[in-house]
Protein backbone atom coordinates (compact mmCIF):
# COMPACT_ATOMS: atom_id res chain seq x y z
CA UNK A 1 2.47 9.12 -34.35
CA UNK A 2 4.32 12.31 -33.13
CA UNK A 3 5.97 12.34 -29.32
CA UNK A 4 3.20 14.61 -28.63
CA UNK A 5 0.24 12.64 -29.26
CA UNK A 6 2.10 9.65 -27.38
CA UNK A 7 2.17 11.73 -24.41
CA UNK A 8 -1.66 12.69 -24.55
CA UNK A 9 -2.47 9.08 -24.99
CA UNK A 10 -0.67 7.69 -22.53
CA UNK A 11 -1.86 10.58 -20.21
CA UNK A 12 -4.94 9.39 -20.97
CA UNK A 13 -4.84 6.21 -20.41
CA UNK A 14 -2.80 6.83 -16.71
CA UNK A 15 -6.00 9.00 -15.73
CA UNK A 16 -8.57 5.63 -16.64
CA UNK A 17 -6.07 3.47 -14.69
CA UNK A 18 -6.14 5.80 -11.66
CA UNK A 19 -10.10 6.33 -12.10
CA UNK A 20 -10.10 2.26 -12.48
CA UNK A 21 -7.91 1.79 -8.84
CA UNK A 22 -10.36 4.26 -7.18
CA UNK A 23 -13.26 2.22 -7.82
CA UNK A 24 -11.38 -0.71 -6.73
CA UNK A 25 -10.22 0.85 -3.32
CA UNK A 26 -14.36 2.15 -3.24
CA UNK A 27 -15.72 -1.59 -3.33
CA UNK A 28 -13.01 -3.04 -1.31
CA UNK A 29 -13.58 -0.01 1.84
CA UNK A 30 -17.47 -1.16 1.10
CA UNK A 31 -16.59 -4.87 1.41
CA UNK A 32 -14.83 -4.46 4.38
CA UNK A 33 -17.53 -2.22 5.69
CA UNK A 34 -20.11 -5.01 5.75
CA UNK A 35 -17.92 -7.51 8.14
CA UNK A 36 -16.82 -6.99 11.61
CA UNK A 37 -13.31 -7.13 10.90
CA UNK A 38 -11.37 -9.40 13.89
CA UNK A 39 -7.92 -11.70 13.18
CA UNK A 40 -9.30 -14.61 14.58
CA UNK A 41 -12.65 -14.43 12.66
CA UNK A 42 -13.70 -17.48 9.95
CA UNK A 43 -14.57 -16.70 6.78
CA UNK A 44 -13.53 -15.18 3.30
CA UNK A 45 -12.56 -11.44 3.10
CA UNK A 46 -12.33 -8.94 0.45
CA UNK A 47 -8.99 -8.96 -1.40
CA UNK A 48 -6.55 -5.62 -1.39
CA UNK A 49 -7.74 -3.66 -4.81
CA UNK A 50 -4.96 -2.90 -6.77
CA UNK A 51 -3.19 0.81 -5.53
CA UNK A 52 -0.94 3.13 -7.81
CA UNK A 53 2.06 3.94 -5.94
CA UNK A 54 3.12 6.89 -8.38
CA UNK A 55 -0.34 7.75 -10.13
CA UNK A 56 0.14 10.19 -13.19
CA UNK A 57 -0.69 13.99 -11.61
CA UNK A 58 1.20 16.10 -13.43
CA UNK A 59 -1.19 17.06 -16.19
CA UNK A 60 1.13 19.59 -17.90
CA UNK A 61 3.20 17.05 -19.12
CA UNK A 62 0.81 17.03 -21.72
CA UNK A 63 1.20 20.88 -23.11
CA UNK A 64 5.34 20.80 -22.26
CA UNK A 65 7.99 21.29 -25.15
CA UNK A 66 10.35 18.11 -25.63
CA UNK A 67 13.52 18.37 -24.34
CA UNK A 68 16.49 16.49 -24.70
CA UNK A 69 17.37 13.83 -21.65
CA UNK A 70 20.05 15.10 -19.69
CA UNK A 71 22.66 12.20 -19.53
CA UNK A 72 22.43 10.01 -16.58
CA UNK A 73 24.73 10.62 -13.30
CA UNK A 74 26.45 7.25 -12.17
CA UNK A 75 25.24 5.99 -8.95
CA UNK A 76 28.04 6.24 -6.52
CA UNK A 77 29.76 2.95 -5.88
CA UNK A 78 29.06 1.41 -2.64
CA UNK A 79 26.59 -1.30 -0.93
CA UNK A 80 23.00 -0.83 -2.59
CA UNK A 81 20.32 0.36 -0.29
CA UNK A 82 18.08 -2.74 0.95
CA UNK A 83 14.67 -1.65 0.59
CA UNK A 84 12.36 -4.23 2.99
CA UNK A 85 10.06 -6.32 1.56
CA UNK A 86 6.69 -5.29 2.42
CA UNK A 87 4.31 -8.21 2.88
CA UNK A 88 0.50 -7.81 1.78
CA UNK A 89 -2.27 -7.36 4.26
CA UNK A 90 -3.47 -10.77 3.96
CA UNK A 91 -0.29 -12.07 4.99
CA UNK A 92 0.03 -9.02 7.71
CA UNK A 93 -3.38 -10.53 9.35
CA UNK A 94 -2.76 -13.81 9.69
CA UNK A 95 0.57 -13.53 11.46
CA UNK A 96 -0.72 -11.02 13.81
CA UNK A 97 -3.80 -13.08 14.51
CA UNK A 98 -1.19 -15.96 16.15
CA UNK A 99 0.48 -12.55 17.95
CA UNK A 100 -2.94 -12.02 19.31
CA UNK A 101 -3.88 -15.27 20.30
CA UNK A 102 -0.46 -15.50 22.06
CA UNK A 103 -1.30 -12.65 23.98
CA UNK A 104 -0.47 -9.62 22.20
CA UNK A 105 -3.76 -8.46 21.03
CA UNK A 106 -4.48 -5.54 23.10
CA UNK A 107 -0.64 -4.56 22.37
CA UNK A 108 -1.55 -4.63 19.32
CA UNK A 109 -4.91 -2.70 19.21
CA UNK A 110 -2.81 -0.15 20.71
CA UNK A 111 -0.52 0.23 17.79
CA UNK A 112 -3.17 0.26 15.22
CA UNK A 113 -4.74 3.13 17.13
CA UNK A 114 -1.42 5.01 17.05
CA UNK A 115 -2.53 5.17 13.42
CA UNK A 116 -5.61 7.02 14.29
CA UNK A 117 -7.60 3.74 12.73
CA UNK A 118 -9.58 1.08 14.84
CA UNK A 119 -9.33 -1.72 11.89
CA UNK A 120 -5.89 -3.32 10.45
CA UNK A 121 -8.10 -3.24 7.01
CA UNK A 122 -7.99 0.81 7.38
CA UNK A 123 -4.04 0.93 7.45
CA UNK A 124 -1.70 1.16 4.15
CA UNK A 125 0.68 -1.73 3.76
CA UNK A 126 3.21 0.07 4.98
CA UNK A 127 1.15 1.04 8.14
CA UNK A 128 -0.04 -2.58 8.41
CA UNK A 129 3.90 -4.22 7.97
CA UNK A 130 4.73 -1.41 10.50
CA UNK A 131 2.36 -2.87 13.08
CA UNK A 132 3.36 -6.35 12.31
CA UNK A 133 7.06 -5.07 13.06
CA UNK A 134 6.52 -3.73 16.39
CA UNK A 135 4.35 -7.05 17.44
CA UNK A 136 7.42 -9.14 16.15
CA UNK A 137 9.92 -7.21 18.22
CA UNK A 138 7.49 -7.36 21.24
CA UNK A 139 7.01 -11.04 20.70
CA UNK A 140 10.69 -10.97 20.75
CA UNK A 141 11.48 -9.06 23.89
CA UNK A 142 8.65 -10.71 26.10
């Protein structure tokens, strides 16, 4: 097997992995869709489908001419950049539900609409840990 060929298969297979996350994300928003979604509320919920962070676009990867690598530049020396860890949505929920039953739940209502979304299910991760940042540092500073 050629370099060329690898790259259409694995192209290939990147496009079914993206077409398999969509359907995920499809059943999950339809899951989701069939419960009134509240923190406090009883019950089992839909799990997060699986997202690609990166998912293979660039399709003309597949008709390119190899090229050599270019040697790697040295990262400069220094303290490594901390990148947070975000939590999943799961997690997200149930520590804001004890925010809202301590009395932060129109506070944070408020920041999920600064999202443009009325649900924490709609938001990203990121949107979600954002929320549960801002309730922290409110819980904090009342």
């Amino acid at each position: 097997m050629n370099i060329r060929e690898a790259n259409q298969i694995i192209g290939l297979l990147n496009q079914m992995a993206e077409a398999v996350t969509s359907m995920g994300a499809i059943v999950e928003q339809m899951a989701w869709n069939t419960i009134e979604d509240h923190a406090g509320m009883p019950g089992e919920r839909p799990i997060t489908a699986a997202r690609l962070e990166n998912p293979y676009a660039d399709e003309d990867i597949l008709e390119t001419e190899l090229v050599e690598d270019e040697p790697a530049e040295e990262p400069p020396l220094g303290e490594p950049e901390q990148v947070p860890e975000l939590l999943p949505i799961e997690q997200v929920r149930a520590v804001l539900a004890d925010y809202a039953r301590s009395g932060l739940n129109d506070f944070i209502k408020a920041k999920i609409r600064s999202f443009e979304h009325t649900k924490l299910s709609q938001l990203t991760v990121e949107q979600a840990n954002a929320v549960l940042a801002a309730a922290e540092a409110e819980a904090g500073g009342a």
